[in-house]
PDB file of N, CA and C in Angstrom:
ATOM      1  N   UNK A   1     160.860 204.886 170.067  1.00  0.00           N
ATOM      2  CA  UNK A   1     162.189 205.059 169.549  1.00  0.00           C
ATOM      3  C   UNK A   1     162.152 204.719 168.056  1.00  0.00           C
ATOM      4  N   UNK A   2     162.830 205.668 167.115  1.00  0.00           N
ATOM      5  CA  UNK A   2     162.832 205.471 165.702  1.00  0.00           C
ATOM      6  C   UNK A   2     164.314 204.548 164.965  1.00  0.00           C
ATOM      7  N   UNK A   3     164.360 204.715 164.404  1.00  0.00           N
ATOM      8  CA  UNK A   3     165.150 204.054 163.331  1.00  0.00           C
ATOM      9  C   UNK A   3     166.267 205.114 162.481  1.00  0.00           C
ATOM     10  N   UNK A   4     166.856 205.565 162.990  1.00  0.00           N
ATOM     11  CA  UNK A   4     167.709 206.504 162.337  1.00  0.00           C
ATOM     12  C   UNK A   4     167.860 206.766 160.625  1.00  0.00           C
ATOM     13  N   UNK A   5     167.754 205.612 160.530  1.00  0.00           N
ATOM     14  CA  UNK A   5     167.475 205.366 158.457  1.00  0.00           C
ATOM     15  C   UNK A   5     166.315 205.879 157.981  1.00  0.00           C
ATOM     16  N   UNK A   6     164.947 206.000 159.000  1.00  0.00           N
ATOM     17  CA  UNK A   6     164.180 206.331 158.698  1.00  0.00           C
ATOM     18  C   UNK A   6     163.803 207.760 159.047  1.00  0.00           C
ATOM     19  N   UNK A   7     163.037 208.152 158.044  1.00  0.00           N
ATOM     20  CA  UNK A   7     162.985 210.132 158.095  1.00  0.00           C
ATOM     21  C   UNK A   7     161.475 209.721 158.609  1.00  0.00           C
ATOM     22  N   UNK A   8     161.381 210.855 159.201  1.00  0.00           N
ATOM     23  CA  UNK A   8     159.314 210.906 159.107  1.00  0.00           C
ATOM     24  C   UNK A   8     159.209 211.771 158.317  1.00  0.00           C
ATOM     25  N   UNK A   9     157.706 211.293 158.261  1.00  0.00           N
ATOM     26  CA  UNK A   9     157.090 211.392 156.838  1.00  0.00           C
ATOM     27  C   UNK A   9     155.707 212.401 157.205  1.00  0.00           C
ATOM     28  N   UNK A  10     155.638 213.421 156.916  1.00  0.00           N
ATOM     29  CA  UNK A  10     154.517 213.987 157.490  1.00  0.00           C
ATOM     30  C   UNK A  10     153.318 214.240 156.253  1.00  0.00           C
ATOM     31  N   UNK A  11     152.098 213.976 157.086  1.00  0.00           N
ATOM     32  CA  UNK A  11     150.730 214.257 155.720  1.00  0.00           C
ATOM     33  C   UNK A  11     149.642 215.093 156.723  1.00  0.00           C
ATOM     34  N   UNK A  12     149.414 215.829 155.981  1.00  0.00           N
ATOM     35  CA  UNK A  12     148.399 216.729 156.351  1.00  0.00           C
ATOM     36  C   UNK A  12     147.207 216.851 155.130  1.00  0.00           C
ATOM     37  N   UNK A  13     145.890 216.627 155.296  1.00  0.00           N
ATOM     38  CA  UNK A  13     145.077 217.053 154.382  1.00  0.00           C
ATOM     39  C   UNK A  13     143.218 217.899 154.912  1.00  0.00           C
ATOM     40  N   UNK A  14     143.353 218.761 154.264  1.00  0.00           N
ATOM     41  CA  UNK A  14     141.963 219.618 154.706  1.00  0.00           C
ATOM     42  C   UNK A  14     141.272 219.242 153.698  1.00  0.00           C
ATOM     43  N   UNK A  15     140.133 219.130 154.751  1.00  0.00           N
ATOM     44  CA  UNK A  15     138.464 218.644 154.211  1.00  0.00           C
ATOM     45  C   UNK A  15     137.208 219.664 154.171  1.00  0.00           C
ATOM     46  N   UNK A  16     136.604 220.000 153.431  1.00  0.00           N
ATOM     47  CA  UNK A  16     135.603 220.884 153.637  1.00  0.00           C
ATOM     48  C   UNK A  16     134.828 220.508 152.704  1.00  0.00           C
ATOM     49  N   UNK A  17     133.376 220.201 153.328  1.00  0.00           N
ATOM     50  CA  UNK A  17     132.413 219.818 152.587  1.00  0.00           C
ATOM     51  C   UNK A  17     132.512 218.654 151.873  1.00  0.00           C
ATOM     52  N   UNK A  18     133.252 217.647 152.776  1.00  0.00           N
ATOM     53  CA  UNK A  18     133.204 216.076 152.403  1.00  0.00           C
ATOM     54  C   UNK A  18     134.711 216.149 151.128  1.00  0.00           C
ATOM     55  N   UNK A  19     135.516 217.030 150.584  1.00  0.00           N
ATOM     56  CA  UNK A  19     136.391 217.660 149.693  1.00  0.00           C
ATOM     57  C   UNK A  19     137.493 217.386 150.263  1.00  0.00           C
ATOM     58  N   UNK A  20     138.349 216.670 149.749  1.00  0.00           N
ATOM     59  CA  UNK A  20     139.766 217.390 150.062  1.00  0.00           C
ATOM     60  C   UNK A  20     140.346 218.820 149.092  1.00  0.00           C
ATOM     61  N   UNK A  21     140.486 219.579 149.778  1.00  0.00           N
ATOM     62  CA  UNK A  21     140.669 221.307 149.171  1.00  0.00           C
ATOM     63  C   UNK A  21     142.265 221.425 149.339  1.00  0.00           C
ATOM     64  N   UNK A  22     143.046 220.385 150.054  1.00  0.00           N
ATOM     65  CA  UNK A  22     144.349 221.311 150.174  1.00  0.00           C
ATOM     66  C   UNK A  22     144.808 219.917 150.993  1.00  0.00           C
ATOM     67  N   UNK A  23     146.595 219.752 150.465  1.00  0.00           N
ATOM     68  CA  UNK A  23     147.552 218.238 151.188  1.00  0.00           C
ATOM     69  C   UNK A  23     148.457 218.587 150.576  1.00  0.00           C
ATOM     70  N   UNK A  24     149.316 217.829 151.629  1.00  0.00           N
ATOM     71  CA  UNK A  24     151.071 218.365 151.805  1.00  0.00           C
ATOM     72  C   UNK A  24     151.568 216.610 152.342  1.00  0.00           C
ATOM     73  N   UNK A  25     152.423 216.448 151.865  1.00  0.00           N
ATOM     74  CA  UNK A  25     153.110 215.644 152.268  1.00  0.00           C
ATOM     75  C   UNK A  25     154.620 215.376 151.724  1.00  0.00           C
ATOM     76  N   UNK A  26     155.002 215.406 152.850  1.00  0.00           N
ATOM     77  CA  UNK A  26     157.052 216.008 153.472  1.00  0.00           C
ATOM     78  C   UNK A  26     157.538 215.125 153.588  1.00  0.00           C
ATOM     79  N   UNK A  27     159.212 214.992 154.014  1.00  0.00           N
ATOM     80  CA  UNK A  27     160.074 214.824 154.643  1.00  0.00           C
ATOM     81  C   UNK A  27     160.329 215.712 155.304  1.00  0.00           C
ATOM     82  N   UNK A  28     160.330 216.694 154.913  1.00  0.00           N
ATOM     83  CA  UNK A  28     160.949 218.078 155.589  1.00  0.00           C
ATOM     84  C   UNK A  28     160.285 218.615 156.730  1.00  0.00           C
ATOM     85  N   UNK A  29     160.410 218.706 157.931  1.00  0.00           N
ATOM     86  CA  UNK A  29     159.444 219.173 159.378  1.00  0.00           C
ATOM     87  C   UNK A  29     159.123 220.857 158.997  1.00  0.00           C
ATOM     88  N   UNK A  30     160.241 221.791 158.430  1.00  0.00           N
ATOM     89  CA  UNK A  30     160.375 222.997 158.216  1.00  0.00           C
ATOM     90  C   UNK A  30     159.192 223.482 156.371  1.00  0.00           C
ATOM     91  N   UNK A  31     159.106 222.515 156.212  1.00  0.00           N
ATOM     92  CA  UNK A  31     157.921 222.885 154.682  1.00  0.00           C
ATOM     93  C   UNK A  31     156.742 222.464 155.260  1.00  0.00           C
ATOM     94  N   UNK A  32     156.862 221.286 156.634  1.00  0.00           N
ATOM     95  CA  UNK A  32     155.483 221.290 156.470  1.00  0.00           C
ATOM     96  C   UNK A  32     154.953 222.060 157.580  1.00  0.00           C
ATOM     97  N   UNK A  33     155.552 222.784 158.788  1.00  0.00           N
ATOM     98  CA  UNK A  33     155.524 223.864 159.528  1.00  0.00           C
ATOM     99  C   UNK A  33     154.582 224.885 158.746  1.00  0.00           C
ATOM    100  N   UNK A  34     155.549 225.506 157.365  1.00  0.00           N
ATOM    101  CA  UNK A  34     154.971 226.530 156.524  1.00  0.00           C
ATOM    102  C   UNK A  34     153.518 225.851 155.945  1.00  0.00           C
ATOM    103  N   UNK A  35     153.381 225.138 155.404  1.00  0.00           N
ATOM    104  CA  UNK A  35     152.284 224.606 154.717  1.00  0.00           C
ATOM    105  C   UNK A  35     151.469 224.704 155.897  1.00  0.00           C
ATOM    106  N   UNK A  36     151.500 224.018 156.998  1.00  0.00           N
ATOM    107  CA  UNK A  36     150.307 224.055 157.959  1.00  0.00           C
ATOM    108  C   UNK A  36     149.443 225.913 157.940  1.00  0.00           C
ATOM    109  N   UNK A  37     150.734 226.690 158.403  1.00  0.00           N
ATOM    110  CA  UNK A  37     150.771 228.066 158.502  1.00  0.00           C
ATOM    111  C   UNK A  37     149.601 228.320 157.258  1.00  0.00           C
ATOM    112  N   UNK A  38     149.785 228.076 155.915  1.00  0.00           N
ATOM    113  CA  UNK A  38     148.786 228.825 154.431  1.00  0.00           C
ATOM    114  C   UNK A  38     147.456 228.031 155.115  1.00  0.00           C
ATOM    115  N   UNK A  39     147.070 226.991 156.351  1.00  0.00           N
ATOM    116  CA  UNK A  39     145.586 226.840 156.205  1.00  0.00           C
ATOM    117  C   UNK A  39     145.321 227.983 156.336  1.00  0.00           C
ATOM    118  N   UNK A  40     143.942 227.873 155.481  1.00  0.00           N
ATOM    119  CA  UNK A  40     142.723 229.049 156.350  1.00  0.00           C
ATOM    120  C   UNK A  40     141.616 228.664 156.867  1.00  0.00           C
ATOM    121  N   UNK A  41     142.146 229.208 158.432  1.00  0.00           N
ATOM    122  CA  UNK A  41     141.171 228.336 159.382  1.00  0.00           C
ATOM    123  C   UNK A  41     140.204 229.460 159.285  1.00  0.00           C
ATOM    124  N   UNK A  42     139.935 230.866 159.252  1.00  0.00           N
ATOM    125  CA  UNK A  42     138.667 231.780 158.962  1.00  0.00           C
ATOM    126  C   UNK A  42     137.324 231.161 158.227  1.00  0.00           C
ATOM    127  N   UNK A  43     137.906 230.177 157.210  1.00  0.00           N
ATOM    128  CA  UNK A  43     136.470 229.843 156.071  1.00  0.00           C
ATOM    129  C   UNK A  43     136.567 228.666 156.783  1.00  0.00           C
ATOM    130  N   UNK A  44     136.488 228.192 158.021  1.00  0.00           N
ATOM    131  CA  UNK A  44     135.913 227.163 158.882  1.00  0.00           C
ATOM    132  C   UNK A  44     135.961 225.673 158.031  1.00  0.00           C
ATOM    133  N   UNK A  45     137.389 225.112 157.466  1.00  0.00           N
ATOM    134  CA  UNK A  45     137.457 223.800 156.978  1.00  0.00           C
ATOM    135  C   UNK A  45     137.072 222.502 157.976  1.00  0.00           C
ATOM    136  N   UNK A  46     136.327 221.960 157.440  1.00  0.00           N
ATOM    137  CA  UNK A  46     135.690 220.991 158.297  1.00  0.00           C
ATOM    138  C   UNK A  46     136.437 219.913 159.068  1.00  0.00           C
ATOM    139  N   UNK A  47     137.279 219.767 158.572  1.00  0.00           N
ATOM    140  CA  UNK A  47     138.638 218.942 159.466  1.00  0.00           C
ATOM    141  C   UNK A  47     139.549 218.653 158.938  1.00  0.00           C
ATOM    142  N   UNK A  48     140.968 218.948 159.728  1.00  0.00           N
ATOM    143  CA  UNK A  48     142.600 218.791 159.081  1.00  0.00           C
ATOM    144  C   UNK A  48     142.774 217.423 159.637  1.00  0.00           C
ATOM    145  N   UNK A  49     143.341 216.369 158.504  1.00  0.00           N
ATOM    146  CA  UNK A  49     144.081 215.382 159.199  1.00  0.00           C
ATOM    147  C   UNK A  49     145.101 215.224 158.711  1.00  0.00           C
ATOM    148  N   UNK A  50     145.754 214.696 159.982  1.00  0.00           N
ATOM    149  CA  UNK A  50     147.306 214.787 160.173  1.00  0.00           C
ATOM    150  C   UNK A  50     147.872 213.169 160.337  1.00  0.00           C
ATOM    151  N   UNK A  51     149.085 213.024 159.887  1.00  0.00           N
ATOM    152  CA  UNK A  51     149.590 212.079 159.792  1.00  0.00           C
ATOM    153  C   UNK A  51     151.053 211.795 159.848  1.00  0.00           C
ATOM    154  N   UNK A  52     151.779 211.348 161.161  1.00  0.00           N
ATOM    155  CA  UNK A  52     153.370 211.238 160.904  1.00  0.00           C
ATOM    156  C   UNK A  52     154.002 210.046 161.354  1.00  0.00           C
ATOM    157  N   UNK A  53     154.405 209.611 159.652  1.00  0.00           N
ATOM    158  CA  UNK A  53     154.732 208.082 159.775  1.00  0.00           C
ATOM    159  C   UNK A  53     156.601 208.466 160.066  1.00  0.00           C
ATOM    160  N   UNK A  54     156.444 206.831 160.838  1.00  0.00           N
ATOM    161  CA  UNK A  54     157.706 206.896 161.877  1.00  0.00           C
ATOM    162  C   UNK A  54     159.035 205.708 160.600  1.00  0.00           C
ATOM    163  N   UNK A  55     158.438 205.006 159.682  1.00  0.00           N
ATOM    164  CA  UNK A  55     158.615 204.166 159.108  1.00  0.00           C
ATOM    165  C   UNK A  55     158.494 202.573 159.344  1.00  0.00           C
ATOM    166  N   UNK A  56     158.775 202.063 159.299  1.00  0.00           N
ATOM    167  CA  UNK A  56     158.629 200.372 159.328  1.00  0.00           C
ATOM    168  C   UNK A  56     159.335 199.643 160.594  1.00  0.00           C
ATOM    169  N   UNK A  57     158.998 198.981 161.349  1.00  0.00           N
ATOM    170  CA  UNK A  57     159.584 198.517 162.417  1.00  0.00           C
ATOM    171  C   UNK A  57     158.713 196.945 162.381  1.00  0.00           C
ATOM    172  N   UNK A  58     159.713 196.116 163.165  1.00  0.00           N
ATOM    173  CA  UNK A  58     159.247 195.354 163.661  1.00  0.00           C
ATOM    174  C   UNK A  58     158.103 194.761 164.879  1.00  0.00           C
ATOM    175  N   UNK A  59     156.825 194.354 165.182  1.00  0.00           N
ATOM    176  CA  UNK A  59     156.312 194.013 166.481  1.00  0.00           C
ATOM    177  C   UNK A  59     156.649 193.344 166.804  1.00  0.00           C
ATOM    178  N   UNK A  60     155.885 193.118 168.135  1.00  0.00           N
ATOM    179  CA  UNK A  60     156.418 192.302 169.386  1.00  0.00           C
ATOM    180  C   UNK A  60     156.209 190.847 168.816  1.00  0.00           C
ATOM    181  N   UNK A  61     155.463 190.666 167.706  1.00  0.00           N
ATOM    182  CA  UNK A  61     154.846 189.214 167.007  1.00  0.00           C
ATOM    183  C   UNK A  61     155.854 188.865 166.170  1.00  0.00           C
ATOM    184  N   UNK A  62     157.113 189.573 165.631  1.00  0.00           N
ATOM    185  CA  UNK A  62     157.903 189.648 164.684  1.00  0.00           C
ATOM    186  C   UNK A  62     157.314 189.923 162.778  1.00  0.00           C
ATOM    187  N   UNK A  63     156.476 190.588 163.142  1.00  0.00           N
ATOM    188  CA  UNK A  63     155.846 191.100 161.945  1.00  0.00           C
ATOM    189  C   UNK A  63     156.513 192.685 161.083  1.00  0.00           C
ATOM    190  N   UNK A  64     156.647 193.006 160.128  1.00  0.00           N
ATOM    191  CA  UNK A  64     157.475 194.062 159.601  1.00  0.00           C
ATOM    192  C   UNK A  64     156.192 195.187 159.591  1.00  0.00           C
ATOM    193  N   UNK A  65     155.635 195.996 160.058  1.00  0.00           N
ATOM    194  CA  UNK A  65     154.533 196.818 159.896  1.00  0.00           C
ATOM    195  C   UNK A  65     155.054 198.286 159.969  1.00  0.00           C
ATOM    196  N   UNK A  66     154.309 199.278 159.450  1.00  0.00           N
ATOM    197  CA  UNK A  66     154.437 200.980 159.380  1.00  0.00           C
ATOM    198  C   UNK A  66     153.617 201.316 161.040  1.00  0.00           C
ATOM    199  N   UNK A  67     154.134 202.179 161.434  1.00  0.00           N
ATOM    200  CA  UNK A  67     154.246 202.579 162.526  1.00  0.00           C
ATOM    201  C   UNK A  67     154.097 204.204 162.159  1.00  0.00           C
ATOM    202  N   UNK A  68     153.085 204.359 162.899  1.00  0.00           N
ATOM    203  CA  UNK A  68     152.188 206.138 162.996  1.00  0.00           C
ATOM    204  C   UNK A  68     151.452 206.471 163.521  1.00  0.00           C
ATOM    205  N   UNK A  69     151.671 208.132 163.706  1.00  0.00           N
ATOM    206  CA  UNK A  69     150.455 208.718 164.768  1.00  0.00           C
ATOM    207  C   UNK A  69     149.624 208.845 163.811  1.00  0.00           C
ATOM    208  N   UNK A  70     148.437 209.636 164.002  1.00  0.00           N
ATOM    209  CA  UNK A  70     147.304 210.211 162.612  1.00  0.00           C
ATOM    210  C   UNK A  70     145.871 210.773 163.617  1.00  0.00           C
ATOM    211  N   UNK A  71     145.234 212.185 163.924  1.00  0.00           N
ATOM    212  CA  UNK A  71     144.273 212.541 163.583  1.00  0.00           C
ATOM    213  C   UNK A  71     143.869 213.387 162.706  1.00  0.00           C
ATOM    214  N   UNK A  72     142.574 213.275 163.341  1.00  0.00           N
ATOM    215  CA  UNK A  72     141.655 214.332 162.853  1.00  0.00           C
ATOM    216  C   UNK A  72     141.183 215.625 164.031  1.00  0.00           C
ATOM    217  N   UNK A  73     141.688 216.708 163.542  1.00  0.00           N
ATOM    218  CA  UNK A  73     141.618 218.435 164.290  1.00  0.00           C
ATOM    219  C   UNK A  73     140.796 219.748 163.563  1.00  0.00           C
ATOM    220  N   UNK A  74     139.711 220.010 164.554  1.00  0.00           N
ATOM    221  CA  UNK A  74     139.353 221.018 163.949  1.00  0.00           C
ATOM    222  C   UNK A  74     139.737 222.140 164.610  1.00  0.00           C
ATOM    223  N   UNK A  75     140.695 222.752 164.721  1.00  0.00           N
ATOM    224  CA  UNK A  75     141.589 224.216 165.199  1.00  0.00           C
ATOM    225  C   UNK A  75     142.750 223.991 165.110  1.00  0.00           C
ATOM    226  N   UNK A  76     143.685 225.078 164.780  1.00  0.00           N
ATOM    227  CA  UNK A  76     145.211 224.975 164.484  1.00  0.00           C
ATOM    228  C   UNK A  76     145.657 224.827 165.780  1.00  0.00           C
ATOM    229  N   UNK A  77     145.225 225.201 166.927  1.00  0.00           N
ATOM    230  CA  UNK A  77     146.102 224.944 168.202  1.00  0.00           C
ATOM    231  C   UNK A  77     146.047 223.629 168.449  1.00  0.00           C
ATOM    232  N   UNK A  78     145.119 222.571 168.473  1.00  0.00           N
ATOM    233  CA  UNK A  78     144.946 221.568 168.577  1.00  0.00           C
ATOM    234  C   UNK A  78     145.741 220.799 167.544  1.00  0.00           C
ATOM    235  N   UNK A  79     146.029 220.893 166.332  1.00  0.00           N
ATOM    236  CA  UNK A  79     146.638 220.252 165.280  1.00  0.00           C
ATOM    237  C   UNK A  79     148.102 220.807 165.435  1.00  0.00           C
ATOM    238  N   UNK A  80     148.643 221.714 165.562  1.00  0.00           N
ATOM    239  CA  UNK A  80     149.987 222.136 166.089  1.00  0.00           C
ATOM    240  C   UNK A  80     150.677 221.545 167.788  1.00  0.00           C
ATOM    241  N   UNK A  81     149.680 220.995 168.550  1.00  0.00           N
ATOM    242  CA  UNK A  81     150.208 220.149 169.983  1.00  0.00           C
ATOM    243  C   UNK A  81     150.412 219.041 169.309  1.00  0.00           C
ATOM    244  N   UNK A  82     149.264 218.463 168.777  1.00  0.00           N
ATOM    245  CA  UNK A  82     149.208 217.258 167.792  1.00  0.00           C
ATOM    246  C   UNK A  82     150.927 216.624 167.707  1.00  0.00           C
ATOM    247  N   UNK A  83     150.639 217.504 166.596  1.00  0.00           N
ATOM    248  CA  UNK A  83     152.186 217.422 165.798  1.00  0.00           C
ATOM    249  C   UNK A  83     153.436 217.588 166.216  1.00  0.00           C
ATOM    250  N   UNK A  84     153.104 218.305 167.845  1.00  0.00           N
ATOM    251  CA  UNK A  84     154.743 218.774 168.782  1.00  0.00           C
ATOM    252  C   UNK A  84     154.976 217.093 169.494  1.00  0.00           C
ATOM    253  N   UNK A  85     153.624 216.802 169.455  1.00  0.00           N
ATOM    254  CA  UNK A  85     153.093 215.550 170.728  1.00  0.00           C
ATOM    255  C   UNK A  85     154.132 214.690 169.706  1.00  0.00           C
ATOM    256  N   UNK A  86     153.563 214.300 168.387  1.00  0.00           N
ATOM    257  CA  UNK A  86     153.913 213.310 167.609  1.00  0.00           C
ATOM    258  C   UNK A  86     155.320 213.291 166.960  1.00  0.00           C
ATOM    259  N   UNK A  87     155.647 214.649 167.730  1.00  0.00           N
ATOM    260  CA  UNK A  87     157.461 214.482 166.795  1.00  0.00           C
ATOM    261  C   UNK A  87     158.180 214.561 168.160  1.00  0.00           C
ATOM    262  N   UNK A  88     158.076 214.644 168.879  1.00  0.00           N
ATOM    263  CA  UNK A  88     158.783 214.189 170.274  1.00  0.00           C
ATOM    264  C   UNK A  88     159.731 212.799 170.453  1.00  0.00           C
ATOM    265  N   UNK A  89     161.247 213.335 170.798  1.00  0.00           N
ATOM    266  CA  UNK A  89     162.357 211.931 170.748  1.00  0.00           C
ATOM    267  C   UNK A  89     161.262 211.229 171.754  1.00  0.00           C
TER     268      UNK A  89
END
């Protein structure tokens, strides 16, 4: 459960050849939809990682910490469940 004050925050960045070649990072779910869409998965980028911070919450220890999903995907179908998985109420 999120925090209504808080937006997520989405990061995506492609790697190829140890490189970051290409990163996006949103508020917006609908820019970063499109941005995912311009990879090009044809020239075989060595891995997309993904990242969607939920914002700051409290633990069970009473500690103030950032709270997020985050891998690493090599195919858009796999990085698009990812991301349905990780934005789910």
């Amino acid at each position: 459960m999120r925090n209504s004050k808080n937006k997520l925050n989405f990061t995506f960045r492609v790697v190829k050849n140890g490189k970051v070649i290409d990163r996006c990072q949103t508020h917006s779910k609908g820019r970063f939809y499109h941005r995912i869409r311009t990879i090009n998965w044809q020239n075989k980028p060595s891995a997309v990682y993904l990242r969607v911070s939920y914002g700051k919450g409290l633990t069970n220890l009473g500690k103030v910490e950032s709270f997020y999903n985050d891998g690493w995907y090599n195919s858009k179908k796999d990085l698009l469940s990812a991301l349905n998985a990780f934005c789910e109420e």
